[in-house]
N, C-alpha and C. Protein backbone atom coordinates (compact mmCIF):
# COMPACT_ATOMS: atom_id res chain seq x y z
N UNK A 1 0.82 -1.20 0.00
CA UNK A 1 0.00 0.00 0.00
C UNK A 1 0.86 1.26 0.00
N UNK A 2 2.16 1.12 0.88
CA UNK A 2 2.39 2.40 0.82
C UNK A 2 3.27 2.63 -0.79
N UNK A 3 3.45 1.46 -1.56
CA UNK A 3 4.07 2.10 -2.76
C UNK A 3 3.22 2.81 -3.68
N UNK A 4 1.79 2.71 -3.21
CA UNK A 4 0.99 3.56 -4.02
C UNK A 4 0.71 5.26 -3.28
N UNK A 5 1.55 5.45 -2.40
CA UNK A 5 1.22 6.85 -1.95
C UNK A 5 2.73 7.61 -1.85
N UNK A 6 4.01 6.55 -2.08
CA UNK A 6 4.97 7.65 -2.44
C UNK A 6 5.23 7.77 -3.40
N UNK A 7 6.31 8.76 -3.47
CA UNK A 7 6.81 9.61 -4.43
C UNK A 7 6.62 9.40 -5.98
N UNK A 8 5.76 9.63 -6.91
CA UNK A 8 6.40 8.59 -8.22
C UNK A 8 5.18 7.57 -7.72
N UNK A 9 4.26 7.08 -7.12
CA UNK A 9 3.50 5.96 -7.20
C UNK A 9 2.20 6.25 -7.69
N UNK A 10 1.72 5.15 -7.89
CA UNK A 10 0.39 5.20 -8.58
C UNK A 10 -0.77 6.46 -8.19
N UNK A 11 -0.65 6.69 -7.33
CA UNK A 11 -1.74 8.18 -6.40
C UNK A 11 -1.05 8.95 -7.26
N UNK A 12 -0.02 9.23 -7.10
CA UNK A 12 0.60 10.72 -7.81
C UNK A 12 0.35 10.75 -9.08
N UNK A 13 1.10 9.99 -9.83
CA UNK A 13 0.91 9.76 -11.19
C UNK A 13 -0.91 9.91 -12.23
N UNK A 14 -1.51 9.11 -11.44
CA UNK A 14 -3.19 9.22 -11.76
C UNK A 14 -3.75 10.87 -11.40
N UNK A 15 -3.51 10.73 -10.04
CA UNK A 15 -4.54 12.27 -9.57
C UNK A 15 -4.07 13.18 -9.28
N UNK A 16 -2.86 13.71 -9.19
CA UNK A 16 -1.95 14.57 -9.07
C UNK A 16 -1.93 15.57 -10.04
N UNK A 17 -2.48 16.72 -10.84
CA UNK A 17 -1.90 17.76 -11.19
C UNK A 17 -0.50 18.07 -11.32
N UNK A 18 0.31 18.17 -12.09
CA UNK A 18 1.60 18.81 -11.97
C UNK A 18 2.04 19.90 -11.53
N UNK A 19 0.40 21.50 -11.89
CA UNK A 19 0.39 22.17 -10.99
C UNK A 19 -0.09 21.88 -9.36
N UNK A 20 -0.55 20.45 -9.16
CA UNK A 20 -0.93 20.82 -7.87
C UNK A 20 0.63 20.34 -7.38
N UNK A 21 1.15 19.35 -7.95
CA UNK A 21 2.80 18.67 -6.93
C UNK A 21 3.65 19.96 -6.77
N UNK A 22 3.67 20.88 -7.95
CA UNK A 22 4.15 21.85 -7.29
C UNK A 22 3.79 22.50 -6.58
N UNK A 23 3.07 23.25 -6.45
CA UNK A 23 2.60 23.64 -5.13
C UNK A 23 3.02 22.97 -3.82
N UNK A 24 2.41 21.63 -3.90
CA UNK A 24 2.73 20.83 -2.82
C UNK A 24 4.25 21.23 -2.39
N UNK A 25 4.89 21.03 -3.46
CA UNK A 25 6.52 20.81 -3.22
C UNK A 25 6.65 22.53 -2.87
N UNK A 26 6.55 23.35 -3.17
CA UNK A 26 6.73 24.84 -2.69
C UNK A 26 5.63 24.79 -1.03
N UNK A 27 5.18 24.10 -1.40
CA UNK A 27 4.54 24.85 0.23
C UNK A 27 5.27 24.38 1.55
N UNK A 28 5.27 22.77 0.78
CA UNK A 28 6.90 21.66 1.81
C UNK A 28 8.23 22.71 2.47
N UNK A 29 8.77 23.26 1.14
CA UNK A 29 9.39 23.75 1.32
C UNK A 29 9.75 25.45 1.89
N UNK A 30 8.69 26.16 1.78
CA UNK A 30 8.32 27.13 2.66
C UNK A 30 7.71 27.23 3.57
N UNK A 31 7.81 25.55 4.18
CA UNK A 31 7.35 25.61 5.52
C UNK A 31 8.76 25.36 6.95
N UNK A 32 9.83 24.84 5.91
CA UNK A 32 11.14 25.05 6.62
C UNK A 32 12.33 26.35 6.40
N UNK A 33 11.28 27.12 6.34
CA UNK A 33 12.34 28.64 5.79
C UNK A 33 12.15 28.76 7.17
N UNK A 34 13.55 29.43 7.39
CA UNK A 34 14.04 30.04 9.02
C UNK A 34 14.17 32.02 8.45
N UNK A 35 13.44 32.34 9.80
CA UNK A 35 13.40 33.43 9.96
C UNK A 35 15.09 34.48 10.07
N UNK A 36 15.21 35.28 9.33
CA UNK A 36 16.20 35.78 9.06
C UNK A 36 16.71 36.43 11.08
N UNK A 37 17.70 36.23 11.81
CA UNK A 37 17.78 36.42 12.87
C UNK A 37 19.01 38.03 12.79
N UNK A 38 18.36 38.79 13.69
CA UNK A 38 18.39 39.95 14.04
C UNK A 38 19.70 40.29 15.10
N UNK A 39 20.60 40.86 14.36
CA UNK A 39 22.43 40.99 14.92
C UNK A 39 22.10 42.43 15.73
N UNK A 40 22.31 42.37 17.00
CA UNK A 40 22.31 43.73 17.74
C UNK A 40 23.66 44.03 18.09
N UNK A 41 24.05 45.06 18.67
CA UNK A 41 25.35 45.88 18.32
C UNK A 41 26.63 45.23 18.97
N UNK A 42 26.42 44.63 20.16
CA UNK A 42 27.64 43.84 20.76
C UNK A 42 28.11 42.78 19.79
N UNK A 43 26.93 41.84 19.30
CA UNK A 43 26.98 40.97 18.39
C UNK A 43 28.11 41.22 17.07
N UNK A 44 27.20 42.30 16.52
CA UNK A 44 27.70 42.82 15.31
C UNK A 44 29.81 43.18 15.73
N UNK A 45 30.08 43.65 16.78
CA UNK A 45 31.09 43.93 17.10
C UNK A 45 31.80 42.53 17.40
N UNK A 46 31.44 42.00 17.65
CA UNK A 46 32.18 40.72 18.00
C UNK A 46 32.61 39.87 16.38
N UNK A 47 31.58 39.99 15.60
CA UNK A 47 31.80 38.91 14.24
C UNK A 47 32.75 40.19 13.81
N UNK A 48 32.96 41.63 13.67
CA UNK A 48 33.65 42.37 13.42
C UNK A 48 35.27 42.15 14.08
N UNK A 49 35.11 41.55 15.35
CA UNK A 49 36.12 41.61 15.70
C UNK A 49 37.34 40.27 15.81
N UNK A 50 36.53 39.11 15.37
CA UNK A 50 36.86 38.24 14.78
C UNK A 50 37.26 38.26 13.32
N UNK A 51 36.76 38.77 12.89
CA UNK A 51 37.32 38.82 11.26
C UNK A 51 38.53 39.80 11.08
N UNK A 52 38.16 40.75 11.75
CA UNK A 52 39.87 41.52 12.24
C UNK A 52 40.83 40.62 12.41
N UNK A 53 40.83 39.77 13.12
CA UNK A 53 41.78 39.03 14.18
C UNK A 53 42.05 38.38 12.83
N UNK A 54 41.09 37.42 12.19
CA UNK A 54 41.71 36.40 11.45
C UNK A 54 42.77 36.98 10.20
N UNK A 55 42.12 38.54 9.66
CA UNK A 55 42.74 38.91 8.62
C UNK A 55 44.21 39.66 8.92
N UNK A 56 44.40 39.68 10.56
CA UNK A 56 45.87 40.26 10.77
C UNK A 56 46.57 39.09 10.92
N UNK A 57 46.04 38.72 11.91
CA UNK A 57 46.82 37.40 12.57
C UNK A 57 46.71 35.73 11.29
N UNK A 58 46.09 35.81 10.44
CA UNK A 58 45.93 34.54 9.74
C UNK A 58 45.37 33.21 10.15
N UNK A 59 44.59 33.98 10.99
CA UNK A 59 43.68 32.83 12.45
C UNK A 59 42.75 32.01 11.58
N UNK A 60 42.17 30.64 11.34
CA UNK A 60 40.83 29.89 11.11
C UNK A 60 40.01 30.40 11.57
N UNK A 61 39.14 30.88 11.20
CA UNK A 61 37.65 31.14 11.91
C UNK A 61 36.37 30.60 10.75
N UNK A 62 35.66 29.73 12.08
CA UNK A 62 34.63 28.80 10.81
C UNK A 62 33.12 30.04 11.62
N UNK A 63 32.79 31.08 10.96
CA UNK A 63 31.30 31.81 11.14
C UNK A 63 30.22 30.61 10.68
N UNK A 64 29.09 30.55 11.52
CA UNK A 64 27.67 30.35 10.74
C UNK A 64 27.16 31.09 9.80
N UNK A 65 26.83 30.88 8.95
CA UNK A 65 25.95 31.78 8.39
C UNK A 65 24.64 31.64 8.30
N UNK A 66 24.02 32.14 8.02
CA UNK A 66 22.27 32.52 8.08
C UNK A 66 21.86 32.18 6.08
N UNK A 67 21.40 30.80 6.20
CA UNK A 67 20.83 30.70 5.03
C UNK A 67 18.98 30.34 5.02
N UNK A 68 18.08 30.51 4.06
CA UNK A 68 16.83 30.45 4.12
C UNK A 68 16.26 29.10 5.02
N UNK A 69 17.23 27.99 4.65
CA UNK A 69 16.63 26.59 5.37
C UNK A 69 17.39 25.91 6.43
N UNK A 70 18.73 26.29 6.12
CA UNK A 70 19.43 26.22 7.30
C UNK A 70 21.14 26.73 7.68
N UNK A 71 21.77 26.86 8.75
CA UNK A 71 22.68 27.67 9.06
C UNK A 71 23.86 26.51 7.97
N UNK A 72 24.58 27.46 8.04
CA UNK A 72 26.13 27.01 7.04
C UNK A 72 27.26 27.39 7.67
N UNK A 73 28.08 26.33 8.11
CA UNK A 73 29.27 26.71 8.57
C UNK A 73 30.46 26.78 7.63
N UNK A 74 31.03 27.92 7.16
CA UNK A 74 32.21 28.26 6.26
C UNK A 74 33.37 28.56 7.21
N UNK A 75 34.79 27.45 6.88
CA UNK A 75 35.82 28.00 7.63
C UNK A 75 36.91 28.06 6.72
N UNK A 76 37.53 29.00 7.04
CA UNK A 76 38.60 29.53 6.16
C UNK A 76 39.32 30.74 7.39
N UNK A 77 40.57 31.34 6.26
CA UNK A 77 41.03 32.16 7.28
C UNK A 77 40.50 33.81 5.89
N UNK A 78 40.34 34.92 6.34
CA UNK A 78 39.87 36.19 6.02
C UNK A 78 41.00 36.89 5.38
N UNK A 79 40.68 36.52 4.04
CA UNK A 79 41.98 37.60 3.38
C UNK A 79 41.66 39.50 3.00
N UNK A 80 40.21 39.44 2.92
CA UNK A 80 40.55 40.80 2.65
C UNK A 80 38.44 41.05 2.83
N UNK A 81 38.62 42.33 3.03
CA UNK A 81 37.02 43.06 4.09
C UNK A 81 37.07 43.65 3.59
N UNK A 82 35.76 43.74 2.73
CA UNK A 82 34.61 44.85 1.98
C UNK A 82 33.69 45.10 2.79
N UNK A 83 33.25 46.31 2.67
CA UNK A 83 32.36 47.34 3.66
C UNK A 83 31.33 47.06 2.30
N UNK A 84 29.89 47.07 2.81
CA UNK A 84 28.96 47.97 2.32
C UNK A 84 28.72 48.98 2.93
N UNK A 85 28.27 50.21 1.68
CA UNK A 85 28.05 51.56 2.75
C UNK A 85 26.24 51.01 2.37
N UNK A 86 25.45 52.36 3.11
CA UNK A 86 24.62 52.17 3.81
C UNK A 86 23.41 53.59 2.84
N UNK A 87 24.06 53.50 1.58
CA UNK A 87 23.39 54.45 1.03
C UNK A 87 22.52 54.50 0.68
């Protein structure tokens, strides 16, 4: 029974819409979007002051980053800091 209700099985294939699987599959998936999280000023000074460190000193530093579904850890060492301005 259950090979007729996954992915690719007989349910889908027969009564399924292609516009409705998408949907389905977009709604799946915008139901694990993470809320973009909010850096207040100590914060902000600290990832500032780590990336200093790594780009004098040649230190590893692995940051999280903030992606739509889930965090990403990138480690490397910081060769060179671009500002955005704020115009």
């Amino acid at each position: 029974m259950a090979g007729l209700l996954d992915d690719g099985g007989i349910w889908e294939r027969c009564f399924i819409l292609l516009e409705h699987k998408e949907a389905m599959k977009r709604q799946s998936l915008e139901a694990t979007w993470k809320i973009r999280p909010i850096l207040y000023t100590q914060e902000l000074e600290q990832i500032q002051l780590a990336l200093s460190e790594s780009l004098h000193t040649h230190k590893r530093i692995t940051p999280r980053m903030y992606d739509d579904f889930e965090d990403v850890e990138i480690s490397g060492i910081v060769t060179a800091i671009q500002t955005q301005s704020g115009d």
